[in-house]
Each structure stands twice: as structure tokens, then as C-alpha cells.
C-alpha atoms as a PDB file:
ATOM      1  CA  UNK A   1       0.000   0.000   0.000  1.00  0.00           C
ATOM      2  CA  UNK A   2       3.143   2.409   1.014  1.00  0.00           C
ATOM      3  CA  UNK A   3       4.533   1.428  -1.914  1.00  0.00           C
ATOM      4  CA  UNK A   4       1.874   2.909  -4.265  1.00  0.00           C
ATOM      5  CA  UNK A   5       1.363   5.833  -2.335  1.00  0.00           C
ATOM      6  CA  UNK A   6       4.651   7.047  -2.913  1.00  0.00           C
ATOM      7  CA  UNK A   7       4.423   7.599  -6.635  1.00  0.00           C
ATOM      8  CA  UNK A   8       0.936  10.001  -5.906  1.00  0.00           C
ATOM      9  CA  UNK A   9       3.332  11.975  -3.277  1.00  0.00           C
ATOM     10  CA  UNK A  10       6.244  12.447  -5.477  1.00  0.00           C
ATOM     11  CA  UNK A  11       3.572  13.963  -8.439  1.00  0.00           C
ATOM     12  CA  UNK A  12       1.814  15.824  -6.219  1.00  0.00           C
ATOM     13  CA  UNK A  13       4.937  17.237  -4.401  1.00  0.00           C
ATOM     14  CA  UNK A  14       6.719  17.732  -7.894  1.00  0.00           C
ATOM     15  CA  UNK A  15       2.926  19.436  -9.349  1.00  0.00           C
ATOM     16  CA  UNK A  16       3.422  21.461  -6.392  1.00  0.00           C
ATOM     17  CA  UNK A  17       6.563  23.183  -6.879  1.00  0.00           C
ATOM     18  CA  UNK A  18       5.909  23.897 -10.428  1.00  0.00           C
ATOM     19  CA  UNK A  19       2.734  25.840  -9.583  1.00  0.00           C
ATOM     20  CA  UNK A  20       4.433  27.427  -6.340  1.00  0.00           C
ATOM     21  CA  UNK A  21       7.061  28.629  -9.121  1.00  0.00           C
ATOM     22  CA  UNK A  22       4.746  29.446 -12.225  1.00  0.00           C
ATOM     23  CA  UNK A  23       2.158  31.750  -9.494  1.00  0.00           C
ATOM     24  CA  UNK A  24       2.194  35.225  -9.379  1.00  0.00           C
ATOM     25  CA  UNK A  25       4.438  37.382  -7.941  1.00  0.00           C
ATOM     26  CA  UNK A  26       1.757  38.556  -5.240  1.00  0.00           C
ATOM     27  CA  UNK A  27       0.442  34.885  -4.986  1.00  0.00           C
ATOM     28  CA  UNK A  28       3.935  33.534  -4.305  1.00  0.00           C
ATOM     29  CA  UNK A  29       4.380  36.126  -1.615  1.00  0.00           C
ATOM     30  CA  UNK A  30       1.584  35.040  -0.136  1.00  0.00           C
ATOM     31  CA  UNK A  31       3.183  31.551  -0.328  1.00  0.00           C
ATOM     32  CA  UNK A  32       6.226  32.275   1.137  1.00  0.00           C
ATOM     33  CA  UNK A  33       4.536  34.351   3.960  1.00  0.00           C
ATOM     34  CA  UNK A  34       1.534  31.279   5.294  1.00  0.00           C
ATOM     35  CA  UNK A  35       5.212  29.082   4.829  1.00  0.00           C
ATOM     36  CA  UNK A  36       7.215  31.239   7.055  1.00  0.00           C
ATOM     37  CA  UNK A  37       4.255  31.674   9.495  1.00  0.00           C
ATOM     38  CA  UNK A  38       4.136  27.854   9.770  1.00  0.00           C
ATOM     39  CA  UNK A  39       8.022  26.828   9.986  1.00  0.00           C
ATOM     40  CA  UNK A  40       8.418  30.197  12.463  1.00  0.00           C
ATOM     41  CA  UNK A  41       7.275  28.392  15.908  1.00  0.00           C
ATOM     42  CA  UNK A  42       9.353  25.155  14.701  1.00  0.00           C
ATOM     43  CA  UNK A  43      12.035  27.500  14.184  1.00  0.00           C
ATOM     44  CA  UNK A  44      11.595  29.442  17.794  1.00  0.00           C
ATOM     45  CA  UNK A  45      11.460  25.921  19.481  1.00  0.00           C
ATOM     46  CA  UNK A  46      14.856  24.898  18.297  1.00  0.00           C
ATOM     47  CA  UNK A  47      16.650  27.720  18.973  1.00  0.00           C
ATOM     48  CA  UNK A  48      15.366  28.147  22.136  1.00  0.00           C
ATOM     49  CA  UNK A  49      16.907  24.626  22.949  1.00  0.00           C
ATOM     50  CA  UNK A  50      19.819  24.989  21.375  1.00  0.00           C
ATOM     51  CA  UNK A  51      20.538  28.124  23.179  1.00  0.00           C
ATOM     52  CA  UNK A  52      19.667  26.732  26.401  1.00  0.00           C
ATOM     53  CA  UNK A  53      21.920  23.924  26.227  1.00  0.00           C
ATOM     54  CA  UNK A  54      24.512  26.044  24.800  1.00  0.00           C
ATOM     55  CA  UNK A  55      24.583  28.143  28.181  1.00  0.00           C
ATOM     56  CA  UNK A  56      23.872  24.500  30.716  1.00  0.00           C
ATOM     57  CA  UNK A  57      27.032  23.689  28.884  1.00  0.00           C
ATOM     58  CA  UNK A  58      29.433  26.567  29.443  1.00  0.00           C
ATOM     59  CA  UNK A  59      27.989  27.065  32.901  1.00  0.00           C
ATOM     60  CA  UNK A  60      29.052  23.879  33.919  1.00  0.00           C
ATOM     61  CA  UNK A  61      32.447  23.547  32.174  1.00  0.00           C
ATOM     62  CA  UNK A  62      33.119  27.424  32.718  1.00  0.00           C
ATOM     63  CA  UNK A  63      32.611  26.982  36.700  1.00  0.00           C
ATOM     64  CA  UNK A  64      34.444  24.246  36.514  1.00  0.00           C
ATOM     65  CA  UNK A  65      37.305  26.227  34.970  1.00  0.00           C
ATOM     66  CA  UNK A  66      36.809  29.097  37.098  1.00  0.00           C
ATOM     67  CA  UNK A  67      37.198  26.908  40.117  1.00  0.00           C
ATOM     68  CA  UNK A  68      40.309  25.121  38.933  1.00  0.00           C
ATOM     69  CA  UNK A  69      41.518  28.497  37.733  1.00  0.00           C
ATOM     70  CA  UNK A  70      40.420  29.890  41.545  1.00  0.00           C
ATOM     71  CA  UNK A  71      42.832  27.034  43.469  1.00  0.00           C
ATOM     72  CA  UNK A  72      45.731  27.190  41.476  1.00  0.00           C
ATOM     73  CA  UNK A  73      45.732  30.958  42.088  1.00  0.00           C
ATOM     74  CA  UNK A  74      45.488  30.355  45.771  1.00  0.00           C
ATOM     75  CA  UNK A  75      48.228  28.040  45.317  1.00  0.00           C
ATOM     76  CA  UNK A  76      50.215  30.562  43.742  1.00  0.00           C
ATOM     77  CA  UNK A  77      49.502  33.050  46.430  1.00  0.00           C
ATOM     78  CA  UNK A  78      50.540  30.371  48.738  1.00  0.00           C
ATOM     79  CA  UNK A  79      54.043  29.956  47.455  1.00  0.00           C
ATOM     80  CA  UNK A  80      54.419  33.369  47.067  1.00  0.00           C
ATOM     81  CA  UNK A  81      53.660  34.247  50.567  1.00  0.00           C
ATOM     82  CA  UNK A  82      56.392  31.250  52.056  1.00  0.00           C
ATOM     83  CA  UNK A  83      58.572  33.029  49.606  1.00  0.00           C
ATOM     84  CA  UNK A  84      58.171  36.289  50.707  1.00  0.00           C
ATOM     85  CA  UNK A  85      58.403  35.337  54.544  1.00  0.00           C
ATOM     86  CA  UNK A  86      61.835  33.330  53.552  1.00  0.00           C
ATOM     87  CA  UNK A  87      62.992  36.767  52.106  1.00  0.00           C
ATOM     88  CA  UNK A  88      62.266  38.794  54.949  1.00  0.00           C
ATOM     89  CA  UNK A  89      63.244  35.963  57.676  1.00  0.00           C
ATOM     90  CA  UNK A  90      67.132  36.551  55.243  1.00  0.00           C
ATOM     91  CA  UNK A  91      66.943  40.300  55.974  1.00  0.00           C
ATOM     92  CA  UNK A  92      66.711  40.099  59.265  1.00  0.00           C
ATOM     93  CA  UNK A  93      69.309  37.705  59.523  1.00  0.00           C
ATOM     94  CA  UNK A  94      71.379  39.662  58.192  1.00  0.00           C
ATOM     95  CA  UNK A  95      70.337  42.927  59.830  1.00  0.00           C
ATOM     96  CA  UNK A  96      71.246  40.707  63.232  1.00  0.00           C
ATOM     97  CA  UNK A  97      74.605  39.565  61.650  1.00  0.00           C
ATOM     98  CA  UNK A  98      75.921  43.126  60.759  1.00  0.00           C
ATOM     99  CA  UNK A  99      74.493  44.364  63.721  1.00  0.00           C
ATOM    100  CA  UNK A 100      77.023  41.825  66.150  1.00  0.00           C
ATOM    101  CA  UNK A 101      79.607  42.637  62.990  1.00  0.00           C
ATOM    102  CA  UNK A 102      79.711  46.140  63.941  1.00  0.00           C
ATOM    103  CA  UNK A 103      79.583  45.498  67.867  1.00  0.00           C
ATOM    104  CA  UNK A 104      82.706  43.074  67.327  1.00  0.00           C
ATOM    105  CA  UNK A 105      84.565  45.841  65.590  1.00  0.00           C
ATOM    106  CA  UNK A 106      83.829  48.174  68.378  1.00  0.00           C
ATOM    107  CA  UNK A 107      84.389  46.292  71.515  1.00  0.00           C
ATOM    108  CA  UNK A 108      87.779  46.579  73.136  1.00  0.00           C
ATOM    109  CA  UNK A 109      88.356  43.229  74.111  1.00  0.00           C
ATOM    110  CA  UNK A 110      88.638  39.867  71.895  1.00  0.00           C
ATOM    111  CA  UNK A 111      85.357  38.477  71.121  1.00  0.00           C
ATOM    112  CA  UNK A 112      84.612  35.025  69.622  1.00  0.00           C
ATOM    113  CA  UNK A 113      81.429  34.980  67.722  1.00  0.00           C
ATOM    114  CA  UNK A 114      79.041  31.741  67.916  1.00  0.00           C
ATOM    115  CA  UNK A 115      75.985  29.876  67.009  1.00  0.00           C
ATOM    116  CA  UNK A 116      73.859  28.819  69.310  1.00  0.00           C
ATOM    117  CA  UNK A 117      73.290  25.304  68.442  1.00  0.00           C
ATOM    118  CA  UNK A 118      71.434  23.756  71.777  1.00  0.00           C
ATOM    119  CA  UNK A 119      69.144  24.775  74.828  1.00  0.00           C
ATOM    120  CA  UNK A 120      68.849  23.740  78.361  1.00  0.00           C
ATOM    121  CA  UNK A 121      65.768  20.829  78.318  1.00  0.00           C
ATOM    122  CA  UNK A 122      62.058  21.880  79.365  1.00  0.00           C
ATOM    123  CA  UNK A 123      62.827  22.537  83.101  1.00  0.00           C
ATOM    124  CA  UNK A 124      66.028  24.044  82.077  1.00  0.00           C
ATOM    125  CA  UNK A 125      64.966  26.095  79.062  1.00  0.00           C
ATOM    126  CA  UNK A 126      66.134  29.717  80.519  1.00  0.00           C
ATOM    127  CA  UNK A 127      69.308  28.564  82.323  1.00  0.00           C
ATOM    128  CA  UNK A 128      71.884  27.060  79.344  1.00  0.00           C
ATOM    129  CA  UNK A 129      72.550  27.160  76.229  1.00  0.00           C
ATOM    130  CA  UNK A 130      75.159  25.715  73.854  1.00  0.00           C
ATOM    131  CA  UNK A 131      77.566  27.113  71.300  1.00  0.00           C
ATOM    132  CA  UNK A 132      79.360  26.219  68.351  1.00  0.00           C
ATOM    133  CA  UNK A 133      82.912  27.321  69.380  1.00  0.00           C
ATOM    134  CA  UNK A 134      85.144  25.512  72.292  1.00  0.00           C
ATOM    135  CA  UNK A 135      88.942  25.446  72.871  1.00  0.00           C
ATOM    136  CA  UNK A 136      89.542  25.122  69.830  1.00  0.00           C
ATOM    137  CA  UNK A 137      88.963  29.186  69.481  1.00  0.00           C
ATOM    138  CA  UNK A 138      90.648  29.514  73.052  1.00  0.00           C
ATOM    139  CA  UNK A 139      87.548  29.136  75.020  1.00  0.00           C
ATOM    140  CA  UNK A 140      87.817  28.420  78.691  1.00  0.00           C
ATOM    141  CA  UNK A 141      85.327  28.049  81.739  1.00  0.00           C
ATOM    142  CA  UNK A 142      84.467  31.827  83.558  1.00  0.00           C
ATOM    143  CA  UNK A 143      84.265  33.717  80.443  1.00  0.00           C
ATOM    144  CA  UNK A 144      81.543  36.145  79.661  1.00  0.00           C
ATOM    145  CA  UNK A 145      78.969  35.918  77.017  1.00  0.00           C
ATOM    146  CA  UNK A 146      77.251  38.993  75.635  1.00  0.00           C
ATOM    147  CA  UNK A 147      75.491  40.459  72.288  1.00  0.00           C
ATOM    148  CA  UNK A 148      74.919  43.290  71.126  1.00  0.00           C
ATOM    149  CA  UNK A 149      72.198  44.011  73.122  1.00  0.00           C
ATOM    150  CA  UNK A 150      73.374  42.996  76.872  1.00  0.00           C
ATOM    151  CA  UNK A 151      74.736  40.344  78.887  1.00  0.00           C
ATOM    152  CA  UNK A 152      74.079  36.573  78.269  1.00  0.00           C
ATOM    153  CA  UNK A 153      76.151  34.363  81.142  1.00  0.00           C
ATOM    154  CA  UNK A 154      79.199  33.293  81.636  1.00  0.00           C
ATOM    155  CA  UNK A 155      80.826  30.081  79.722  1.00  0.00           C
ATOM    156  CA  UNK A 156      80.883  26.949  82.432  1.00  0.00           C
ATOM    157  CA  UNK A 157      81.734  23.761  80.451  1.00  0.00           C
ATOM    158  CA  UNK A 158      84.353  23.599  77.760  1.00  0.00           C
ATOM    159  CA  UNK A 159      85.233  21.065  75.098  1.00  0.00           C
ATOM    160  CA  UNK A 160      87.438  21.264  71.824  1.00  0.00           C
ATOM    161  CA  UNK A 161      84.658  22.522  69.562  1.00  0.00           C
ATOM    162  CA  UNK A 162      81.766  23.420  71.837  1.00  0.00           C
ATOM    163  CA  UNK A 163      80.656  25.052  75.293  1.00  0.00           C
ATOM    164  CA  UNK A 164      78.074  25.334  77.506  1.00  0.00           C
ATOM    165  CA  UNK A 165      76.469  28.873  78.994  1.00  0.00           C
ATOM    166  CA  UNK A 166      74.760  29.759  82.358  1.00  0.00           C
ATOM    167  CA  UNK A 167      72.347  32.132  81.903  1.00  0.00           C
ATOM    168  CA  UNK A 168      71.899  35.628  83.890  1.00  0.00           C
ATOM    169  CA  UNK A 169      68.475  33.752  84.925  1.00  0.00           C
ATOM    170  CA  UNK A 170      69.985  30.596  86.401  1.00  0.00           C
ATOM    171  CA  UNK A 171      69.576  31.093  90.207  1.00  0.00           C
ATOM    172  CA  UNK A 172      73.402  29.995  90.362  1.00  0.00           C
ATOM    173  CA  UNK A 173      74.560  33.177  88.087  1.00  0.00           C
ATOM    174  CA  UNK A 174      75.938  35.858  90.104  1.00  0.00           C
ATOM    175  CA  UNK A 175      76.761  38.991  88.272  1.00  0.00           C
ATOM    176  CA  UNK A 176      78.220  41.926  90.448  1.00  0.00           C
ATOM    177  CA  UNK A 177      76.308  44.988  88.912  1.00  0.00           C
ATOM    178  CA  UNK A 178      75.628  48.649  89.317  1.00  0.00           C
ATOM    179  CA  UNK A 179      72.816  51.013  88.551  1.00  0.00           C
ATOM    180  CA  UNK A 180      74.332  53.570  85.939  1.00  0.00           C
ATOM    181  CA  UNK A 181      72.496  56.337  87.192  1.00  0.00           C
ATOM    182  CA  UNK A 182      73.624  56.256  90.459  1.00  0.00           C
ATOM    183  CA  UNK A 183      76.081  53.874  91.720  1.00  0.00           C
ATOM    184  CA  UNK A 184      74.506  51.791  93.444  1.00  0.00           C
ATOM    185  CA  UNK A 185      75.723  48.403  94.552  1.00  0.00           C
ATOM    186  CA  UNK A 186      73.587  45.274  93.871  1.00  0.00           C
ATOM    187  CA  UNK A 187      74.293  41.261  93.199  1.00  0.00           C
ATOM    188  CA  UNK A 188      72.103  40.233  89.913  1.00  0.00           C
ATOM    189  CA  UNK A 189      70.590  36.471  90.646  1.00  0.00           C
ATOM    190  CA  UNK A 190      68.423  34.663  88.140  1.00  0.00           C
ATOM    191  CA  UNK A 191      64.893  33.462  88.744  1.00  0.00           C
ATOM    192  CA  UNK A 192      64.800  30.434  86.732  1.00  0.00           C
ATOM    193  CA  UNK A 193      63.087  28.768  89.725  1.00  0.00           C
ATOM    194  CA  UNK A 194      60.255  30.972  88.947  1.00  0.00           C
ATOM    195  CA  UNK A 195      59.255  29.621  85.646  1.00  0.00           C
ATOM    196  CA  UNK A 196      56.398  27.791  85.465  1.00  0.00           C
ATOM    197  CA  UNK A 197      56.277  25.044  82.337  1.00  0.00           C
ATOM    198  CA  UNK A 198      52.948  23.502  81.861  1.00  0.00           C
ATOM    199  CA  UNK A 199      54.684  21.871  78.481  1.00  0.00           C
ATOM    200  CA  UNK A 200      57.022  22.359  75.979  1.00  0.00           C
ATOM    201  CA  UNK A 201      54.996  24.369  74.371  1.00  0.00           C
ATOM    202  CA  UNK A 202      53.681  26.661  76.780  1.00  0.00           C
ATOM    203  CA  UNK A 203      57.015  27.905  77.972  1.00  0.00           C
ATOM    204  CA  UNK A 204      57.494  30.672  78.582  1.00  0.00           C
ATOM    205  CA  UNK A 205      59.414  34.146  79.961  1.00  0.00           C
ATOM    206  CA  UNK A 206      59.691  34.214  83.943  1.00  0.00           C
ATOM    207  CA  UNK A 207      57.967  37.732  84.934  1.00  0.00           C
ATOM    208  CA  UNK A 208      61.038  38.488  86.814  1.00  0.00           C
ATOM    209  CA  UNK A 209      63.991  36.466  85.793  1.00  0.00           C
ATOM    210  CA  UNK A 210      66.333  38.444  87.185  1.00  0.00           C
ATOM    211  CA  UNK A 211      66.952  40.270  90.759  1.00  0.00           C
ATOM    212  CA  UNK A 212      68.905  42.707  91.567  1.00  0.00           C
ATOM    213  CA  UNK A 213      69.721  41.837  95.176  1.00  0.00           C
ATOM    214  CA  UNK A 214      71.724  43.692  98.444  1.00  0.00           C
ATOM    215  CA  UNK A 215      71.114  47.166  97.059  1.00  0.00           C
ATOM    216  CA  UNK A 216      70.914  49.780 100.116  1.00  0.00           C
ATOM    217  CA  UNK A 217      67.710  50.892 101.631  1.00  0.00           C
ATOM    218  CA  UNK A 218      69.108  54.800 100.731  1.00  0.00           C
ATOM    219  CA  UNK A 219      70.060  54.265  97.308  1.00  0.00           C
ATOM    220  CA  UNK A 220      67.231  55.564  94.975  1.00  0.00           C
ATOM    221  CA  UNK A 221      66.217  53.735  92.580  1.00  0.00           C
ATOM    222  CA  UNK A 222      63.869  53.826  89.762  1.00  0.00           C
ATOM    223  CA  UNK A 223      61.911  51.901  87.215  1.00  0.00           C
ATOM    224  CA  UNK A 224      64.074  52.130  83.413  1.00  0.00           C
ATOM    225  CA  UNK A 225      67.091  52.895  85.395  1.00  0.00           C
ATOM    226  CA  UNK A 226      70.172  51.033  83.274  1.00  0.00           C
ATOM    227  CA  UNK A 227      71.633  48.291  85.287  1.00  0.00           C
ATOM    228  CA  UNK A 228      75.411  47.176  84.060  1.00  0.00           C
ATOM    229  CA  UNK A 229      77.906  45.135  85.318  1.00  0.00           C
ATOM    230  CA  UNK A 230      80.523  46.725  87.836  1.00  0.00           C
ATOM    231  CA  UNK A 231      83.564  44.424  86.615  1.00  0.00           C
ATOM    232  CA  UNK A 232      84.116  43.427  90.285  1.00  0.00           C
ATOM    233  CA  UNK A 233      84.795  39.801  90.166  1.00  0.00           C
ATOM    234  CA  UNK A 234      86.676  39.293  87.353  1.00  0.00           C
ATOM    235  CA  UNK A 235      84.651  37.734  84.764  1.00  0.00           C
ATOM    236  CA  UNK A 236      82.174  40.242  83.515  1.00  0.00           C
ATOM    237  CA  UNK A 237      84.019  43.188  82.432  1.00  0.00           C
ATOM    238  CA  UNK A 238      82.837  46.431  83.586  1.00  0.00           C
ATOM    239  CA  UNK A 239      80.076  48.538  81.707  1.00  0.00           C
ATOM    240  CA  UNK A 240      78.600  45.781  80.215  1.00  0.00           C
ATOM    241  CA  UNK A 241      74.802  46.374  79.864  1.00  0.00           C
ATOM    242  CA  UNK A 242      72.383  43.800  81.985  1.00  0.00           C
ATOM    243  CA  UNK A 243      69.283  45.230  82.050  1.00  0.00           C
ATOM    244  CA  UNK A 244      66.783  47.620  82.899  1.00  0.00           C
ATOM    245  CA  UNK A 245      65.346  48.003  86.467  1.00  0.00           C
ATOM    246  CA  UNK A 246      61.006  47.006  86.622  1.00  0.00           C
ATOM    247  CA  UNK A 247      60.183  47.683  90.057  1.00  0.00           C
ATOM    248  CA  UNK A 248      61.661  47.847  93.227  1.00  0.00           C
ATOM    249  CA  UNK A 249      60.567  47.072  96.610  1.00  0.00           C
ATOM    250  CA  UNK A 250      62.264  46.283 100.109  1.00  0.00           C
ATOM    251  CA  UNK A 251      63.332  43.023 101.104  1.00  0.00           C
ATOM    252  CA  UNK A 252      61.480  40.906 103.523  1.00  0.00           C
ATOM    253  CA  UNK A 253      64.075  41.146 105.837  1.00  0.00           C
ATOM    254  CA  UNK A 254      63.439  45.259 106.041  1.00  0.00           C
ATOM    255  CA  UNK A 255      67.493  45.142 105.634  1.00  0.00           C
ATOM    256  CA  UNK A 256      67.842  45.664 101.738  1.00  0.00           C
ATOM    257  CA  UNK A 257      66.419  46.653  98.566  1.00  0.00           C
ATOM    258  CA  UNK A 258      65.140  44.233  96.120  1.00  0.00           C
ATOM    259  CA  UNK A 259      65.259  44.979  92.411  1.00  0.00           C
ATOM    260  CA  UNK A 260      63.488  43.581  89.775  1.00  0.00           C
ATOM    261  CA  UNK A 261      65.492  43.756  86.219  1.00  0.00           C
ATOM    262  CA  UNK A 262      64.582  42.407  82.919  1.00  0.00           C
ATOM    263  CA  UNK A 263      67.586  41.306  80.780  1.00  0.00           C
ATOM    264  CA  UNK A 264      68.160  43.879  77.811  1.00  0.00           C
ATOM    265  CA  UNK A 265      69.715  40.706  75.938  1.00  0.00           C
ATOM    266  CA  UNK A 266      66.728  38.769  74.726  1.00  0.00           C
ATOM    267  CA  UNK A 267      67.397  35.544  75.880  1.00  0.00           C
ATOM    268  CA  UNK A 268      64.507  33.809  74.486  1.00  0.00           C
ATOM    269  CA  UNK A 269      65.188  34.224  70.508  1.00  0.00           C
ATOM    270  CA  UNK A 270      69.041  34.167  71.185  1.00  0.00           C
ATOM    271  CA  UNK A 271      70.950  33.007  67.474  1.00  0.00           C
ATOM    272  CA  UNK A 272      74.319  34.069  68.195  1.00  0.00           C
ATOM    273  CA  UNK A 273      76.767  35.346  70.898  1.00  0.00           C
ATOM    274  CA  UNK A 274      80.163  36.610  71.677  1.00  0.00           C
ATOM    275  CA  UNK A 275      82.665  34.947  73.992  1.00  0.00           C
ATOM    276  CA  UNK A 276      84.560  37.474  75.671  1.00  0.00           C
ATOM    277  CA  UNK A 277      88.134  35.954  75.976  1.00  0.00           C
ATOM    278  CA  UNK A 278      90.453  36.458  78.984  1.00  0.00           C
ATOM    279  CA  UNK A 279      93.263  39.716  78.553  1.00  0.00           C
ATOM    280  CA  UNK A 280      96.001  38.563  76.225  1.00  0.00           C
ATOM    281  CA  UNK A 281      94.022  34.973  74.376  1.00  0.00           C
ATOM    282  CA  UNK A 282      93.681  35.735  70.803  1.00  0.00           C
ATOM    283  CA  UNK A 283      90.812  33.906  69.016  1.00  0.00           C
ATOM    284  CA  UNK A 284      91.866  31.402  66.359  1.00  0.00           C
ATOM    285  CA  UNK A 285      89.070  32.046  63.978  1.00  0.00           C
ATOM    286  CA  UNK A 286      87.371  35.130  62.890  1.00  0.00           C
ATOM    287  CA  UNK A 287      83.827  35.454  62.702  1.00  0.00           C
ATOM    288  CA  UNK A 288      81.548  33.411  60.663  1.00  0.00           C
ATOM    289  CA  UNK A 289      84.556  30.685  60.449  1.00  0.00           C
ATOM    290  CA  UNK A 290      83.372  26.701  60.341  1.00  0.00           C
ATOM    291  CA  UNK A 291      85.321  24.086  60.289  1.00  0.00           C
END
């Protein structure tokens, strides 16, 4: 039955298309017009779709994009950042290196310069440390350690390339000092016994780690007056700056003055040091020397 339909659809398909082309000019207008009117919602339909899956499309794979785009410019900033701190954690490295550079060049005495390579452990944390340079350099036991900034300790345990440093805050360091301003006499004793360590981690500065001890009930004495050594004793040379006074009060005892100082050397982020050697040792390497 299809098969002798198709004939009549081909004539009547092929009759059409002669007449559409044989009408009128105004009649094939009108043609062409009831044609477009009936293809035009067709038309419509399928663009609408097309569009619409056109833009499901690039939203999908464009946010996709956009987020992998997003992360690796996070990533970026990332780097960039741990760059940048590197860079600035170098400049003040080296601020802190030509800083004890310049204080080496200007102190009278012989200085050794060192690394601090070790600390005391957790209950110890405030009262040694350990440097890079021993006998080797002409390090011996008794010697003073300072920066730039103030006094460290004194050297108390010597080997061929390393020694070990008391602290101003170990309760067994002694310094013999004197308050610039006005003479007066004290003993500086460290408070290391004061620290209180719940952990590693929450370690931290003793409120007072130093006292200034035996200072007379008629000196007066203020807070931010400059404590420095008084060179009695013989290991901490004279002038050398120890701290800065906090607060003063009288002793228990009625007999004496008490006063609290706070070390101008900060003992907490120490990196390097100087060894002050005895009169007349000369240090075998200059600064910045490894074996």
C-alpha cells in the first residue's frame, strides 16, 4: 500500500513546486509568507533549545574552569607568601649579623662569635645554652657571654669545639652589677626557679627572671634605670649592659632593697653570641669561620 502511495506523493509534491514557481508574484508572496508563518514556531522551538543547552554547557564547564583556575591561584599566592616570609626571615638575619659585625669591631676586648646550636631541656629552658665554638677558638670556663644588646652568662663547660652557657636567669649566676644612674651596689641572681612550664609548648618568659639583690635601703632607685655590670669579680668586664630596672621594693628582711630587672639581651630568641676571651688569648678564627 506504502509502496503505491509514494508515486501520488512524489507527483503531487513535484505538481506542487511547479505551480508554487509558475504563481504570481503577489500569490507567491503570499506563499512564502503562510510558509514562514508555519516553519516560524518550529524555528523558535529549536533555537530556544539549542541556546539553552549552549549556556547549561558553558555554565558547567566554565565553573568548573573558574574553580580550577580559583585554586591554582590560591596556590600561587601560597608559594608566594612562604617566599616572601623566607625573604624577609634573610633580611633580618642579616640585619642581626651586621648588627654583632659592627659590635665586634667596636668592643675593646677579643670576642669570639658563635651559634647557638642547643638549649637547656624543658625545666632548664632559661638557664643554658650551647655554642658552636670551644677550645679550639681559646675558650675556657668563667668567660663572659654577651650580644649586642646585653649580657648573656658566663661560659661553664668547655670542650674542643663546643661550650656550655649559664644564663643571667639561672639562680646559680651571680653577676656583680651597678645602677648607671647612680652607683649603686647590687648582686644580679636569676629566677629560673620561677618559671612555670605547663609543656614544651607553653614555655614561657619568667615575669622576673632576674633580681637585683643587696642594694641599700638609701640608694634611689627607679623603674628604666640602666643596670650594668661593675667588673668586680673578674669575669664580667665592667660597663657591660644587663638590664633595665622594673620595680623595686624592700626586702622581707626590712634590711635591703630588692630589684626587679629584665635582661636587655633577649634571651629567648638568642641566634648568636660573643665569647669574651680572657686579657692577652687571641681567638683562632674570625667570625663566621666553620670548620
Amino acid at each position: 500500500m506504502r509502496e503505491q502511495r509514494r508515486p501520488i506523493v512524489i507527483w503531487v509534491s513535484f505538481v506542487a513546486i511547479l505551480v508554487a514557481i509558475n504563481l504570481p508574484p503577489s500569490c507567491s508572496n503570499i506563499a512564502k509568507s503562510v510558509s514562514r508563518e508555519t516553519v516560524a514556531p518550529f524555528q523558535n522551538l529549536f533555537s530556544e533549545l539549542g541556546t539553552r543547552v549552549k549556556d547549561g554547557w558553558s555554565a558547567l564547564f566554565g565553573t568548573r574552569n573558574e574553580t580550577s583556575q580559583k585554586e591554582d591561584l590560591l596556590q600561587q599566592i601560597g608559594v608566594l607568601n612562604e617566599r616572601l616570609k623566607r625573604v624577609e626571615s634573610l633580611g633580618t638575619e642579616n640585619e642581626r649579623l651586621r648588627s654583632s659585625l659592627g659590635f665586634l669591631k667596636r668592643f675593646e676586648r677579643k670576642l669570639v662569635f658563635c651559634e647557638v646550636i642547643g638549649r637547656g631541656d624543658a625545666a632548664g629552658w632559661w638557664e643554658t645554652i650551647r655554642l658552636n665554638k670551644g677550645s679550639k677558638e681559646g675558650l675556657t670556663t668563667d668567660l663572659a657571654v654577651i650580644t649586642s644588646e646585653g649580657l648573656v652568662g658566663k661560659t661553664i663547660s668547655v670542650s674542643r669545639h663546643a661550650c656550655e652557657v649559664m644564663l643571667i636567669t639561672d639562680r646559680n649566676c651571680n653577676v656583680a652589677a651597678e645602677v648607671r644612674r647612680t652607683g649603686a651596689f647590687g648582686i644580679i641572681q636569676g629566677r629560673s626557679d620561677a618559671v612555670t612550664v605547663d609543656s614544651v609548648l607553653a614555655m614561657r618568659m619568667p615575669v622576673h627572671p632576674c633580681v637585683m639583690e643587696y642594694v641599700s635601703r638609701d640608694e634611689k632607685v627607679i623603674k628604666g634605670d640602666d643596670v650594668v655590670s661593675s667588673g668586680l669579680g673578674g669575669i664580667y668586664p665592667k660597663g657591660l649592659h644587663v638590664g633595665l630596672v622594673d620595680s623595686v621594693r624592700t626586702h622581707d628582711s626590712g634590711l635591703y632593697q630588692s630589684v626587679q630587672v629584665m635582661p636587655s639581651a633577649r634571651l629567648e630568641k638568642l641566634r648568636h653570641a660573643f665569647v669574651v676571651l680572657s686579657e692577652g688569648k687571641v681567638a683562632e678564627t674570625a667570625p663566621g669561620d666553620h670548620e
